[in-house]
Each structure stands twice: as C-alpha cells, then as structure tokens.
C-alpha atoms as a PDB file:
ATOM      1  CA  UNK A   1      58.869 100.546 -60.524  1.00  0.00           C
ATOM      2  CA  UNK A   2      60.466  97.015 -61.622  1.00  0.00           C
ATOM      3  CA  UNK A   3      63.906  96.647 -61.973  1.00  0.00           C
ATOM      4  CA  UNK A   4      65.505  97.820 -64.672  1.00  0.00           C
ATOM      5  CA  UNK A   5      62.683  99.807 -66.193  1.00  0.00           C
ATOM      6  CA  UNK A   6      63.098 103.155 -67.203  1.00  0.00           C
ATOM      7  CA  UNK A   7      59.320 103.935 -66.539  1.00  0.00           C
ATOM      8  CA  UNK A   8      57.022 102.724 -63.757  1.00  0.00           C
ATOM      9  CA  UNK A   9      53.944 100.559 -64.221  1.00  0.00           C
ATOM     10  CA  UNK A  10      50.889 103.022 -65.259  1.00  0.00           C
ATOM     11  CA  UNK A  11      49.095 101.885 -62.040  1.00  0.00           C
ATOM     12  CA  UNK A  12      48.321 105.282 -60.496  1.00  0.00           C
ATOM     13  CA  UNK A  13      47.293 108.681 -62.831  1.00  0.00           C
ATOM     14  CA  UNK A  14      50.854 109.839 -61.986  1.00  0.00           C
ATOM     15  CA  UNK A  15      52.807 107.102 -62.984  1.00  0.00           C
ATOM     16  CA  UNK A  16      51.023 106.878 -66.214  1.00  0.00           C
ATOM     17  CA  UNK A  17      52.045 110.441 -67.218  1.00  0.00           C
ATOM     18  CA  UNK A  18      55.524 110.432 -66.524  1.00  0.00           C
ATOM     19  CA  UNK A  19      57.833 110.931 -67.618  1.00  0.00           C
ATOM     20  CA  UNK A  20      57.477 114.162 -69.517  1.00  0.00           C
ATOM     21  CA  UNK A  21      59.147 115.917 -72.378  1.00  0.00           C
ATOM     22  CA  UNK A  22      61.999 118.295 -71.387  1.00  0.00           C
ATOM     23  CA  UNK A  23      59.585 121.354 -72.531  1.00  0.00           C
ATOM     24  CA  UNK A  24      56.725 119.918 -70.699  1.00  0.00           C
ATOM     25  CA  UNK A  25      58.713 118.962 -67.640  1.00  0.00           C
ATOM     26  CA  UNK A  26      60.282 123.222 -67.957  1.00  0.00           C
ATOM     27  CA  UNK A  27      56.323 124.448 -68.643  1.00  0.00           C
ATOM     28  CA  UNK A  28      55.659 122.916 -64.963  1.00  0.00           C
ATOM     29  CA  UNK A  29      58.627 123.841 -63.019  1.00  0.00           C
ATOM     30  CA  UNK A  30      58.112 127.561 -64.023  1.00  0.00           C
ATOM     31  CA  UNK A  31      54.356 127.160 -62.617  1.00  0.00           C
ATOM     32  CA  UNK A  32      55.445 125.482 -59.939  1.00  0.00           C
ATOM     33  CA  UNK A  33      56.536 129.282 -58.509  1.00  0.00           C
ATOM     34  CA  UNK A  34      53.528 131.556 -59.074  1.00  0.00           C
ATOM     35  CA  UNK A  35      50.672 131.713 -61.972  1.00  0.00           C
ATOM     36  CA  UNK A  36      52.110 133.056 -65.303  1.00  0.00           C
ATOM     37  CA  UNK A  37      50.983 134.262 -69.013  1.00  0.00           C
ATOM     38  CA  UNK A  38      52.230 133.131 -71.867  1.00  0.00           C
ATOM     39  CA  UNK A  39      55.032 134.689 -72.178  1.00  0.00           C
ATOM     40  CA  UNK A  40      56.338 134.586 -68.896  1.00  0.00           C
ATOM     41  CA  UNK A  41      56.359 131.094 -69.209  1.00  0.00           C
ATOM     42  CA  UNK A  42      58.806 131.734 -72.048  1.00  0.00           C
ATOM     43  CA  UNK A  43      61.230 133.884 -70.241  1.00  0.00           C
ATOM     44  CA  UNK A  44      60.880 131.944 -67.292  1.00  0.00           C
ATOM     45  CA  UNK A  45      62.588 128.709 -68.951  1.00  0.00           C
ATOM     46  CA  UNK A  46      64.591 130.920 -71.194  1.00  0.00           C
ATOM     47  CA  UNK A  47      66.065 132.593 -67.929  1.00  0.00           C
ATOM     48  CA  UNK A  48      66.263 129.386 -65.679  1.00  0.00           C
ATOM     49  CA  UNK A  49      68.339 127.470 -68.300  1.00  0.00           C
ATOM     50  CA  UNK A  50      70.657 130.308 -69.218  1.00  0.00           C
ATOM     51  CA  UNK A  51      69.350 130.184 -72.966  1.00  0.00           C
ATOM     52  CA  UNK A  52      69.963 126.789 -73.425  1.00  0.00           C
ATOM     53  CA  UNK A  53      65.890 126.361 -73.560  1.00  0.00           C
ATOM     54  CA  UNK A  54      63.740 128.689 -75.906  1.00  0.00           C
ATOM     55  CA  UNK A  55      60.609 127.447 -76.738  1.00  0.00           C
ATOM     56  CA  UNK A  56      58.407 128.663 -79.319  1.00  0.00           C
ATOM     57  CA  UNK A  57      54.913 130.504 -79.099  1.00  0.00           C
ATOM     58  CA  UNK A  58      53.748 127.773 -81.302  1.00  0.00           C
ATOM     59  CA  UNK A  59      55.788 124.608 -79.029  1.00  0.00           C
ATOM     60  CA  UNK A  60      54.767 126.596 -75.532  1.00  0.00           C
ATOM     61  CA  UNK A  61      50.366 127.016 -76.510  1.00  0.00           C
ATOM     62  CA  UNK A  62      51.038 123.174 -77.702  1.00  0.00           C
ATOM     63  CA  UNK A  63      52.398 122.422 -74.551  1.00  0.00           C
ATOM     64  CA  UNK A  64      49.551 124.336 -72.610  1.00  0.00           C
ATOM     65  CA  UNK A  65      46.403 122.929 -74.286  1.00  0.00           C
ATOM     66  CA  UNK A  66      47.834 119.259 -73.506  1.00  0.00           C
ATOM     67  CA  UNK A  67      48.422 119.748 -69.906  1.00  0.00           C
ATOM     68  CA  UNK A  68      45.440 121.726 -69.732  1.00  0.00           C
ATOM     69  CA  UNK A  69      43.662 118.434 -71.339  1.00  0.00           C
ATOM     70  CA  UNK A  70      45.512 115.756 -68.592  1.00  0.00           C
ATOM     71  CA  UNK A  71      44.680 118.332 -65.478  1.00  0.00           C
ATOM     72  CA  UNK A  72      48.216 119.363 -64.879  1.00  0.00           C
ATOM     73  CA  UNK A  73      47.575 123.114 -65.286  1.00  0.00           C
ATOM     74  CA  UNK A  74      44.131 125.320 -65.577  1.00  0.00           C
ATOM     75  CA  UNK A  75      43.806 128.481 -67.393  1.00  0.00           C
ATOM     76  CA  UNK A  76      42.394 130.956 -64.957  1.00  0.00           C
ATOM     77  CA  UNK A  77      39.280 132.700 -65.465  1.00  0.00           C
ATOM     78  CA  UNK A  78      39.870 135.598 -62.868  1.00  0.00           C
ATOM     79  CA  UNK A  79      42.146 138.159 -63.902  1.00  0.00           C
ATOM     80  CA  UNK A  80      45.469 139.559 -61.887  1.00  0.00           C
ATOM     81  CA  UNK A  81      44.951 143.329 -60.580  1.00  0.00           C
ATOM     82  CA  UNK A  82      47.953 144.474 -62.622  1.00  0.00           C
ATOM     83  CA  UNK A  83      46.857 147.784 -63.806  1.00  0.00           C
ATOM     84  CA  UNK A  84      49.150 147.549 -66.886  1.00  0.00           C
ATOM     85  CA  UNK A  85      48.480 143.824 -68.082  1.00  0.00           C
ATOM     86  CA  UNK A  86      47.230 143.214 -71.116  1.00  0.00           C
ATOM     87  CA  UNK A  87      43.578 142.176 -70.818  1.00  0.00           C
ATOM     88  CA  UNK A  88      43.934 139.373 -73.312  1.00  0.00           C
ATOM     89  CA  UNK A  89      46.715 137.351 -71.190  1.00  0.00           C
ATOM     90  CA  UNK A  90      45.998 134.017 -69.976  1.00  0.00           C
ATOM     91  CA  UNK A  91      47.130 133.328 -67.077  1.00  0.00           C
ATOM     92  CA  UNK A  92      48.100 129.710 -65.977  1.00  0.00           C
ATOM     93  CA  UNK A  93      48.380 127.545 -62.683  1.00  0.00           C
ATOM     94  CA  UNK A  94      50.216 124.193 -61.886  1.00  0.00           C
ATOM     95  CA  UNK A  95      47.132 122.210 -60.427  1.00  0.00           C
ATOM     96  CA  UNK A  96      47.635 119.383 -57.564  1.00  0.00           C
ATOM     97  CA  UNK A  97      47.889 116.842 -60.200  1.00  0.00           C
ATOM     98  CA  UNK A  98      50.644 119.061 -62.223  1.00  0.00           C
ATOM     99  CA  UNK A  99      52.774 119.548 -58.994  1.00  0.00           C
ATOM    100  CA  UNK A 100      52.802 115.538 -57.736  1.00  0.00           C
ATOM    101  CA  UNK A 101      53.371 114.596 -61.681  1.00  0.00           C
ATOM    102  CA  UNK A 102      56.113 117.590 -61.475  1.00  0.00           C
ATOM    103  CA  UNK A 103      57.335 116.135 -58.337  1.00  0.00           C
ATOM    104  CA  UNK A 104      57.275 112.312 -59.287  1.00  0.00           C
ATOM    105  CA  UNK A 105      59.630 113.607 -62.688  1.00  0.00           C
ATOM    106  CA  UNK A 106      62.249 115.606 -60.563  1.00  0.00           C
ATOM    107  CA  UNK A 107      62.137 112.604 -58.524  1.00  0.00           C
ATOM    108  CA  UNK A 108      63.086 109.988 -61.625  1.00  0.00           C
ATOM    109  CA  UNK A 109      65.462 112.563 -62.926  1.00  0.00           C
ATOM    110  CA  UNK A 110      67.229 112.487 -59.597  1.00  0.00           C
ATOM    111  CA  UNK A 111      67.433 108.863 -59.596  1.00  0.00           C
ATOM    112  CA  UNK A 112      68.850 108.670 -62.994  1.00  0.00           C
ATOM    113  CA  UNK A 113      71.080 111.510 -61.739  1.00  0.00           C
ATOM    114  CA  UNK A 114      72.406 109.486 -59.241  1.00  0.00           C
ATOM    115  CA  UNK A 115      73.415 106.433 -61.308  1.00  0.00           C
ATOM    116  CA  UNK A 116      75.109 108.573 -63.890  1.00  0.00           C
ATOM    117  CA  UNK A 117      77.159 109.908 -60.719  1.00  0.00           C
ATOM    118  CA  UNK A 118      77.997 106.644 -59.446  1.00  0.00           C
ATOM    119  CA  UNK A 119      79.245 105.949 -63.080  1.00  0.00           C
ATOM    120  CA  UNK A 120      81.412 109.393 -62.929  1.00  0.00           C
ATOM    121  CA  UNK A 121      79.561 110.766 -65.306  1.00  0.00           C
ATOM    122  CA  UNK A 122      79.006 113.792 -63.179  1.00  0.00           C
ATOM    123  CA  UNK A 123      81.393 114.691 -60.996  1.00  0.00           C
ATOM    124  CA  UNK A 124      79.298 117.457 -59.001  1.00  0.00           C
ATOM    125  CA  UNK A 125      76.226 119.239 -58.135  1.00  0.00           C
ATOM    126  CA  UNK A 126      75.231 122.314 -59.541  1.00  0.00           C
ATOM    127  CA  UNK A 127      73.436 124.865 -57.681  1.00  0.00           C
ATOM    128  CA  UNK A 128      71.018 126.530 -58.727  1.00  0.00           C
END
C-alpha cells in the first residue's frame, strides 16, 4: 500500500476487492464461523451488532449472488442432516478467497483503528 492511500494497489485478486461494504464485510464474518442459510446470515449480523445491523432479504440475496460471482462464498449443493430444515434453504460457505479477502479487511480496519486511537478518537477496546 503507498503512503497515504486509503486502498492498496489492485496488484493481487485480494487487494483488488477490498475493501468491502459494511454489509458485505458482516455477510463474511458470519461465514467465517460455520456454513449458514439465508436467514441465519440475517440473525447472525443482527445478533453480533446488537441491532445496530439489519439487513434486508432483498440487501442480504444481493449481497450473496455478488460474492458468489467474485469466489468469496459458494452455495452448497449437499444438504445439512437437520431433520427439521427446510429443504429449500441454501446453505452458504466463506471460500479460501472469502476468508484471506475477510482477513485482508479486518486487517485495514485495524489499521485505520489504530490511527483513530492515536488521534483519541477511541479511547478503548471493546471486547467482543
């Protein structure tokens, strides 16, 4: 990354997709745990944010079809052995692509994170 820029150089595949939308970024971190329908997904951000995230049916498929397009996560063709899930759930999985590009956006964040401390914008780290 040059100095002063706010986005590295698209020289490598992950570089060039980063960084991500807050939704996006929220999509991967709740794949980043386990494979997950739909609506999981949902309640997953919902929950991790304390409500201050809600996506949309309509925002979260969006979401889904595009990082299914760039490789970040694949719709699974084999089914969970859940007795009671629906049939017509799709499941989804962060793919090794979606976890480094995942990875190389906590990792920005956490830069910018530490400027903003070093500014006293934040005065301390939360826990999660």
């Amino acid at each position: 990354m040059e100095r002063g820029s706010m986005s590295p150089a698209p020289n490598t595949p992950q570089e060039s997709q980063t960084p991500l939308t807050p939704a996006m970024f929220h999509v991967l971190l709740a794949l980043a745990g386990e494979d997950m329908h739909g609506y999981a997904i949902l309640k997953e951000v919902e929950l991790r944010t304390g409500g201050k995230v809600r996506l949309s049916t309509g925002t979260l498929y969006g979401i889904i079809k595009r990082l299914v397009a760039d490789g970040l996560i694949l719709e699974l063709r084999e089914r969970r052995g859940d007795p009671g899930d629906d049939e017509r759930r799709k499941y989804y999985r962060l793919t090794p692509l979606g976890r480094r590009i995942a990875s190389a956006e906590a990792e920005r964040m956490d830069e910018v994170l530490a400027i903003a401390r070093s500014r006293h914008l934040l005065k301390r780290t939360r826990t999660v």
